[in-house]
Protein backbone atom coordinates (compact mmCIF):
# COMPACT_ATOMS: atom_id res chain seq x y z
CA UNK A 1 -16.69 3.37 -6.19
CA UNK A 2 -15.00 1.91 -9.25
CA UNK A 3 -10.85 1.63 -9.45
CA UNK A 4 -10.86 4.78 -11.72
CA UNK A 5 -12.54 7.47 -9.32
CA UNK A 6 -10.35 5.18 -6.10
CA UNK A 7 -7.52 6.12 -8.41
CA UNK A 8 -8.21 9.52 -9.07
CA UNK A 9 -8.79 10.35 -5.26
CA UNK A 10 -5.58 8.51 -4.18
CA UNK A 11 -4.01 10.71 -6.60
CA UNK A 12 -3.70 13.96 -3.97
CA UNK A 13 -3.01 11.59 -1.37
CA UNK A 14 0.17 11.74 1.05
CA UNK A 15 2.44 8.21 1.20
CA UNK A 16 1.42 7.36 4.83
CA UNK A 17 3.16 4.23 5.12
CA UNK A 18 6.79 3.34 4.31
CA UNK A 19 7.80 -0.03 4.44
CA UNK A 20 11.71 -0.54 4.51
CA UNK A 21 14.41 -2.87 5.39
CA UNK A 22 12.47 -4.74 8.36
CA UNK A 23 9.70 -6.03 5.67
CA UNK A 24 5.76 -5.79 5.54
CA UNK A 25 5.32 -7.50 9.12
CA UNK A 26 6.43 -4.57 10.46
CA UNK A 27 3.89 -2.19 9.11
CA UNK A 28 0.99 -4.56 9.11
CA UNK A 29 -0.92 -3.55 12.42
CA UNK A 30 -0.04 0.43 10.80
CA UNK A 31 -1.47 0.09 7.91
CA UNK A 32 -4.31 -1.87 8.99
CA UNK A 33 -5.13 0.85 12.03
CA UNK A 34 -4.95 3.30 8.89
CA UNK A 35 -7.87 1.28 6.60
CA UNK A 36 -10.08 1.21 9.86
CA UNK A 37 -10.00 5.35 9.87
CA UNK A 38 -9.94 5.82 5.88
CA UNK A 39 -10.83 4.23 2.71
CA UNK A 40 -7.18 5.20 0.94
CA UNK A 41 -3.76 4.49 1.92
CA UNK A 42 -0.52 4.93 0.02
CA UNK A 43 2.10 2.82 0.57
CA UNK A 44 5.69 3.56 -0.47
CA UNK A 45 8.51 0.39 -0.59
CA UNK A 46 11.76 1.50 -0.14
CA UNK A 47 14.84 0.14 -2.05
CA UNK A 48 15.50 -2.28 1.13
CA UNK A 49 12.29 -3.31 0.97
CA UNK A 50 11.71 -4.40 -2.59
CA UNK A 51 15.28 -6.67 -2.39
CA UNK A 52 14.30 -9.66 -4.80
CA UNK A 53 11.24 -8.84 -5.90
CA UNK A 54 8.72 -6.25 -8.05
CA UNK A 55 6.50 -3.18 -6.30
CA UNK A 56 3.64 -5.15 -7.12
CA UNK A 57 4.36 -8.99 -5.58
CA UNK A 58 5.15 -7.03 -2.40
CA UNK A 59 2.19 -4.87 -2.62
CA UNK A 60 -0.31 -7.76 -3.34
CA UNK A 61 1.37 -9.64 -0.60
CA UNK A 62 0.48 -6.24 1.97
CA UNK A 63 -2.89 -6.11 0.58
CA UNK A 64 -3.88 -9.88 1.80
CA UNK A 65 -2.32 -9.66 4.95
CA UNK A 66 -4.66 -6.55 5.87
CA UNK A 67 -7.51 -7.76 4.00
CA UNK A 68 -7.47 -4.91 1.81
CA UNK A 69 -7.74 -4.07 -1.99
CA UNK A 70 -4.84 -3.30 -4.38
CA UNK A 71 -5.95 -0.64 -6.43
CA UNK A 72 -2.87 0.76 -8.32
CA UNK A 73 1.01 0.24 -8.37
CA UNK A 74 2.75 3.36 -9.72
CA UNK A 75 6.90 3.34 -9.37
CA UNK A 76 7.21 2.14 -5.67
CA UNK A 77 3.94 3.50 -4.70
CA UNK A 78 0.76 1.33 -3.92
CA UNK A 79 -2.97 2.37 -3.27
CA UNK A 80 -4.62 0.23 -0.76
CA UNK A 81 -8.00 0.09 -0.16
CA UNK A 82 -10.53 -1.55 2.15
């Protein structure tokens, strides 16, 4: 699939993962359990999270730790895929 059809099925998608005030090493193993059963995972960074830094350095940041594609970046809200 190309980005444009990954984005338009992460569209009706439910946030599954929130990362907050403990950082991404806390939802690593999470998110990476959730890749193994499906293609699509979004990926909400709370205010506590984001401290210091842009939606998208922490969301490119998640994406190499799990190995994983960053398809879109939309308010606080990132698409993984893998």
């Amino acid at each position: 699939m190309d980005k444009q059809q990954l984005k338009q099925e992460a569209h009706d998608l439910d946030v599954t993962v929130w990362v907050g005030k403990s950082g991404l090493e806390s939802v690593v193993d999470e998110l990476d359990d959730q890749l193994t059963n499906r293609d699509l995972v979004k990926v909400k960074f709370l205010r506590a999270a984001r401290a210091g830094s842009s939606t998208e350095e922490k969301a490119a940041d998640l994406a190499d730790r799990v190995d994983a594609d960053l398809i879109d970046t939309r308010g606080h809200t990132a698409v993984l895929y893998r």
